[in-house]
Protein backbone atom coordinates (compact mmCIF):
# COMPACT_ATOMS: atom_id res chain seq x y z
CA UNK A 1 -76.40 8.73 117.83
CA UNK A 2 -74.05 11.33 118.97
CA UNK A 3 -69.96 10.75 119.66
CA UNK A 4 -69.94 12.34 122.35
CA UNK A 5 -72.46 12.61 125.82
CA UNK A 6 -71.86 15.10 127.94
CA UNK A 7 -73.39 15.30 131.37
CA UNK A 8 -73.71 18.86 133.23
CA UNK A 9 -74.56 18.59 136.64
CA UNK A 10 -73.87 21.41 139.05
CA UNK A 11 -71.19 19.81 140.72
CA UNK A 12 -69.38 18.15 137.69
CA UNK A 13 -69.36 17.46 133.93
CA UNK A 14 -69.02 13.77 133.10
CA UNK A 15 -67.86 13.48 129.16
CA UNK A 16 -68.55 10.27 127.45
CA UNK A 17 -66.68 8.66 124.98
CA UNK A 18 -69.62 7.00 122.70
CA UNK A 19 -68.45 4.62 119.91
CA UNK A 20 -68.96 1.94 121.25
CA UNK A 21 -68.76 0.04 118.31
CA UNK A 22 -65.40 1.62 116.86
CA UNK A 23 -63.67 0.96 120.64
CA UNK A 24 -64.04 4.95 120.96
CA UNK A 25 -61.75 5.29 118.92
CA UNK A 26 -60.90 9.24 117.92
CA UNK A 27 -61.73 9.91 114.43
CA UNK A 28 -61.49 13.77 113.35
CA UNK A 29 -64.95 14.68 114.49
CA UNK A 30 -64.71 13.17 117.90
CA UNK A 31 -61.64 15.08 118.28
CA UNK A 32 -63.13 18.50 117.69
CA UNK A 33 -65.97 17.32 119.53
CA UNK A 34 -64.18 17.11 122.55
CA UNK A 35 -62.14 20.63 122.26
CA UNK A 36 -65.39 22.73 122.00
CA UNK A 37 -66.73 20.17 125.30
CA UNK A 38 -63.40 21.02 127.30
CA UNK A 39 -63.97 24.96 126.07
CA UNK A 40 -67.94 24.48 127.44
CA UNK A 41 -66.67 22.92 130.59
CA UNK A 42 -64.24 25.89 131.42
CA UNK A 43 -66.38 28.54 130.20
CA UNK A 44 -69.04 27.37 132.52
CA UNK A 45 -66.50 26.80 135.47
CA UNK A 46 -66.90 23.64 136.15
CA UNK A 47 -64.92 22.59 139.07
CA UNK A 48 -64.68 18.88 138.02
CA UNK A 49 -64.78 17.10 134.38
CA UNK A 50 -64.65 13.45 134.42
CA UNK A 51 -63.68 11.53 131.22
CA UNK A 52 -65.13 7.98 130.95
CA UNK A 53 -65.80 5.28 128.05
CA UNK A 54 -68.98 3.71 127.13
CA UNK A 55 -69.03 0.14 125.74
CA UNK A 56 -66.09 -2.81 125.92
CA UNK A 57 -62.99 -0.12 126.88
CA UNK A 58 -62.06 3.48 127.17
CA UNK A 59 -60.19 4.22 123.75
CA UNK A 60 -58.47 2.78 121.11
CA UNK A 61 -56.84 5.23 120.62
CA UNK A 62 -56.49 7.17 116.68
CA UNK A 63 -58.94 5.83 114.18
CA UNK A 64 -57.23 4.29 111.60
CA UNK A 65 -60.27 3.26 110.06
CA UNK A 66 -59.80 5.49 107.30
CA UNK A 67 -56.01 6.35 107.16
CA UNK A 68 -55.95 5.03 103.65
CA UNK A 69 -58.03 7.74 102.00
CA UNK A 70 -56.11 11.02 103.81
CA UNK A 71 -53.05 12.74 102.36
CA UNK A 72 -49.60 12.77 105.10
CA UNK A 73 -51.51 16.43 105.21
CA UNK A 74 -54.54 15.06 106.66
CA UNK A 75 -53.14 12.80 108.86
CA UNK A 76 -50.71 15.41 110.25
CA UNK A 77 -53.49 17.80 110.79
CA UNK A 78 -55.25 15.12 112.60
CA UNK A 79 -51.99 14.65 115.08
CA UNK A 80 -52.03 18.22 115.83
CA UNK A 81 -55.53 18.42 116.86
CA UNK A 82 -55.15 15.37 118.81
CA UNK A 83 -51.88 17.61 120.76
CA UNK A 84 -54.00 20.25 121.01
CA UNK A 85 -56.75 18.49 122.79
CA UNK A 86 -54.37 16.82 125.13
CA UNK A 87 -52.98 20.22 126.22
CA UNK A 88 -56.47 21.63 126.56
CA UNK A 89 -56.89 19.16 128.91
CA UNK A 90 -53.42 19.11 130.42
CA UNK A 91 -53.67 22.46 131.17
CA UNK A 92 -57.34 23.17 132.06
CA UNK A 93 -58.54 24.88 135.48
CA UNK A 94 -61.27 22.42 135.72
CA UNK A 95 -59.92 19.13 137.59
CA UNK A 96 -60.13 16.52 135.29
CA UNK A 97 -60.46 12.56 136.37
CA UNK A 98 -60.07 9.99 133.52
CA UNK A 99 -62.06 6.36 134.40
CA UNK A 100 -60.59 3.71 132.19
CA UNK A 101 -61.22 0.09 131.49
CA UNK A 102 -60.36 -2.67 129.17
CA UNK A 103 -57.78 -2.39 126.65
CA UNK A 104 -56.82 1.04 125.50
CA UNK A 105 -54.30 1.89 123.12
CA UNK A 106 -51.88 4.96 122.23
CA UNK A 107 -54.21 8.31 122.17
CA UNK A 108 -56.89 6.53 124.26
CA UNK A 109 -53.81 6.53 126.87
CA UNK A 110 -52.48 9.80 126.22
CA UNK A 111 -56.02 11.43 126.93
CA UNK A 112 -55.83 9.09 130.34
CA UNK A 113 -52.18 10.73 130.98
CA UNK A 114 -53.77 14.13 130.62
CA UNK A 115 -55.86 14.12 133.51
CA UNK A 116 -55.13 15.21 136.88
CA UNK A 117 -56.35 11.99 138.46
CA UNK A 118 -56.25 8.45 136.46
CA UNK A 119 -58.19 5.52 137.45
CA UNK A 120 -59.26 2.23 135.84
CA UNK A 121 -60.92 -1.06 136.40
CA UNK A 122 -58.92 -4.44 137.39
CA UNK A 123 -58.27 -6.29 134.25
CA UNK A 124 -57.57 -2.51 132.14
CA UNK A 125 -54.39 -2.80 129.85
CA UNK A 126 -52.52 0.25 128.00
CA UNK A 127 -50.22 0.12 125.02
CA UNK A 128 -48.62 3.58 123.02
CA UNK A 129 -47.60 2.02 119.74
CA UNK A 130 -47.12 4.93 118.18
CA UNK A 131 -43.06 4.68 117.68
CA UNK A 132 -43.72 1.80 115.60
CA UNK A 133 -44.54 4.08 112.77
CA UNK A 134 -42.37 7.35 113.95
CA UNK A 135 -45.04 8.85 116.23
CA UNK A 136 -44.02 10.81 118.77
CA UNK A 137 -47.34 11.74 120.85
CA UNK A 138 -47.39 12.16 124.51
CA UNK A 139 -44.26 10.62 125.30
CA UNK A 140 -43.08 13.38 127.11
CA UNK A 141 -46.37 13.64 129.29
CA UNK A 142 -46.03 10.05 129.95
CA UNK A 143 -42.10 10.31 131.31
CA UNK A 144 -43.43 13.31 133.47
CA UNK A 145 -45.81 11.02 135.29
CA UNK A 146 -43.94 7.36 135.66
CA UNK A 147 -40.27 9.04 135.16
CA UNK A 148 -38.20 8.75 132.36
CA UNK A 149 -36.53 5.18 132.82
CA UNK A 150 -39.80 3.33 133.13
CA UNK A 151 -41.40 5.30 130.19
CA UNK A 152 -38.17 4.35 128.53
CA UNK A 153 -38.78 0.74 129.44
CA UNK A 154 -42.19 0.80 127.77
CA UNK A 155 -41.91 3.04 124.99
CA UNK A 156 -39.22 1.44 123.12
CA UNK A 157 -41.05 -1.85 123.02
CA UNK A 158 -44.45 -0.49 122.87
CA UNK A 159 -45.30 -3.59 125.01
CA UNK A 160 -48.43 -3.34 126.57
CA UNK A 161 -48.94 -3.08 130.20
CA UNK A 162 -51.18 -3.93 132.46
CA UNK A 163 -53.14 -1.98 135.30
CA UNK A 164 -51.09 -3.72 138.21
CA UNK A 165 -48.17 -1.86 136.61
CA UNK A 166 -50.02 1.06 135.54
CA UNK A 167 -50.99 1.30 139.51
CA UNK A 168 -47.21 0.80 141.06
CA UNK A 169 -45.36 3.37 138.59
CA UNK A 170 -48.23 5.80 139.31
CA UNK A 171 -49.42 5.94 135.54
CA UNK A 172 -52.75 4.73 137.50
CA UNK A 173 -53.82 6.47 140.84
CA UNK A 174 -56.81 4.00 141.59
CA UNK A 175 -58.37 0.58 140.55
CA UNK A 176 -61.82 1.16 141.03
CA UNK A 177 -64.89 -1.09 138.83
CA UNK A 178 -67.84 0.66 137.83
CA UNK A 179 -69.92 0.40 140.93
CA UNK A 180 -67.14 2.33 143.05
CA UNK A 181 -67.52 5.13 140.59
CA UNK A 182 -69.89 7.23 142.10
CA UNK A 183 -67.83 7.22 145.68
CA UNK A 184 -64.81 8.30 144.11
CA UNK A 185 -66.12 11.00 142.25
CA UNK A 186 -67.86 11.98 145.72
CA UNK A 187 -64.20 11.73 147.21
CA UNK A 188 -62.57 13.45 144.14
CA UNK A 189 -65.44 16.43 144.25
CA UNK A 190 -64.65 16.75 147.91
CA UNK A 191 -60.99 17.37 147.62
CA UNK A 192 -61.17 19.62 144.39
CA UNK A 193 -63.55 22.09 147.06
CA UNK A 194 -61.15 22.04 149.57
CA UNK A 195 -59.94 25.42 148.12
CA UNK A 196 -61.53 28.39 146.79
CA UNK A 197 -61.60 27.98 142.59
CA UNK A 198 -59.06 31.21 142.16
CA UNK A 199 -56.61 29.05 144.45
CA UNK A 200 -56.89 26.09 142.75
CA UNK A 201 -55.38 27.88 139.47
CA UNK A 202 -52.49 29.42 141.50
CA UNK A 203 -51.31 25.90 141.99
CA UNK A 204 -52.15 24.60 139.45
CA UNK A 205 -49.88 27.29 137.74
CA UNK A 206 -47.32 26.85 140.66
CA UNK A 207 -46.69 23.07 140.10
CA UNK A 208 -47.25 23.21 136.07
CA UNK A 209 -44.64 21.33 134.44
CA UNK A 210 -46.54 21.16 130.93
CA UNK A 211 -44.74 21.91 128.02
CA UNK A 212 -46.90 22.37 125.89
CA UNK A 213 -45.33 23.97 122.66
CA UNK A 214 -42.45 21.54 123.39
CA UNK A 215 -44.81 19.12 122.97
CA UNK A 216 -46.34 19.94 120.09
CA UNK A 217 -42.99 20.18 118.73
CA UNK A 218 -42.28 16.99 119.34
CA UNK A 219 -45.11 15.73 117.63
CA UNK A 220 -44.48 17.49 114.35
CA UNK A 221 -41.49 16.84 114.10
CA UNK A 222 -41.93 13.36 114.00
CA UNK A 223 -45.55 13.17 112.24
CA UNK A 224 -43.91 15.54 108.91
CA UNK A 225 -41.50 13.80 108.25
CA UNK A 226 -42.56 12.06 104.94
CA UNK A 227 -43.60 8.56 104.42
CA UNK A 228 -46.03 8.69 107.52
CA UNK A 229 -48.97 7.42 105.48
CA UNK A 230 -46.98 4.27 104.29
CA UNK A 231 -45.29 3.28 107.97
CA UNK A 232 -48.76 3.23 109.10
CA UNK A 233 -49.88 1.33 106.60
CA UNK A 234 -47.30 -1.15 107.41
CA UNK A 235 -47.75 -0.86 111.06
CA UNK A 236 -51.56 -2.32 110.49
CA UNK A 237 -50.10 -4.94 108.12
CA UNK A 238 -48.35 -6.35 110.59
CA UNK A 239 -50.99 -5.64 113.70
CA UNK A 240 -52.92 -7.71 111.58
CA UNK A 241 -50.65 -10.50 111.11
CA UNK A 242 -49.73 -10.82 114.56
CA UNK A 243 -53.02 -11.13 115.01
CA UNK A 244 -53.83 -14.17 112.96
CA UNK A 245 -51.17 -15.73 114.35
CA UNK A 246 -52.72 -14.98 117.70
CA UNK A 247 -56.40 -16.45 116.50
């Protein structure tokens, strides 16, 4: 079963999220997967890529399913890709729309943040954890969008948020459930061909306020420095307790 579905109609790509069983969760391969489907979708000139989820929510986010076997060198190669994939799509021509739903967690929510318009279903909830182990990944892209006191307010707790909030600091643009899909991709589709495809660069390029090596500097920064591999370790050890506790 492939990672990854992708969906090319005439009018617009829909990219699929497909492990289902691992909460979509973005091991290595997925990763790259997505890069070369962002490079199709641009190649081909695609005026409109939507990003959706299959199975119980949109993404868990980094798959730390595995984080025990990799060197600090793998995992900080993984990081960077992730970056790289979030400016891809930060940055592409093609209009991108991200549909979330249920419970998505640090990358899962940075690849929401990276699209030009976010929606989710009611009952959707969003937590970046990634300062609890020195992970500094899309914070900056996240401040851009709900301003820098509220990303303040929920970065430095990680605390996890839900879509009512997501929807009034404009982190979330609609709450839509699955049947409305279909309408607002018909609304989005009709606003991206408002203008000619050349024009829709030029402002793109006029309002960009990516930072993209910034960014990625940020990310380094914080992924190299050493004992990454052990504060994530003890970042799921206590995850994990919490989590009995909880049950």
């Amino acid at each position: 079963m492939s990672t990854l579905v992708v969906s090319r109609l005439p009018t617009h790509w829909t990219i699929t999220l497909n492990r289902p069983d691992k909460l979509n969760a973005l091991c290595a391969s997925l990763v790259e997967e997505l890069i070369e489907a962002f490079d199709e979708a641009q190649a081909a000139g695609t005026p409109l890529v939507v990003l959706q989820g299959e199975g119980r929510c949109f993404s868990a986010g980094f798959d730390m399913s595995d984080v025990h076997s990799q060197s600090e060198g793998d995992l900080l190669l993984r990081f960077v890709r992730i970056e790289v994939l979030l400016n891809k799509i930060a940055n592409s021509p093609c209009f991108t729309a991200a549909l979330a739903h249920g419970r998505n967690f640090g990358a899962g929510v940075d690849l929401i943040a990276a699209c030009n318009l976010r929606a989710a279903a009611p009952g959707s909830t969003f937590r970046m954890p990634g300062l609890k182990f020195g992970l500094v990944l899309g914070s900056a892209r996240f401040a851009r969008i709900v301003g820098t006191r509220e990303a303040q307010r929920i970065l430095e707790t990680a605390a996890t948020f839900d879509v009512e909030r997501a929807n009034a600091n404009g982190f979330i643009e609609r709450v839509v459930d699955s049947e409305q899909h279909a309408g607002l991709i018909a609304e989005v589709l009709e606003r991206v061909n408002a203008l000619p495809a050349q024009s829709r660069v030029l402002l793109r390029r006029a309002l960009d306020t990516e930072q993209a090596d910034t960014d990625l500097a940020a990310l380094v920064r914080s992924a190299c420095v050493p004992g990454i591999h052990k504060r994530i370790e003890a970042y799921l050890a206590s995850s994990k307790k919490v989590q009995e506790k909880i049950v």
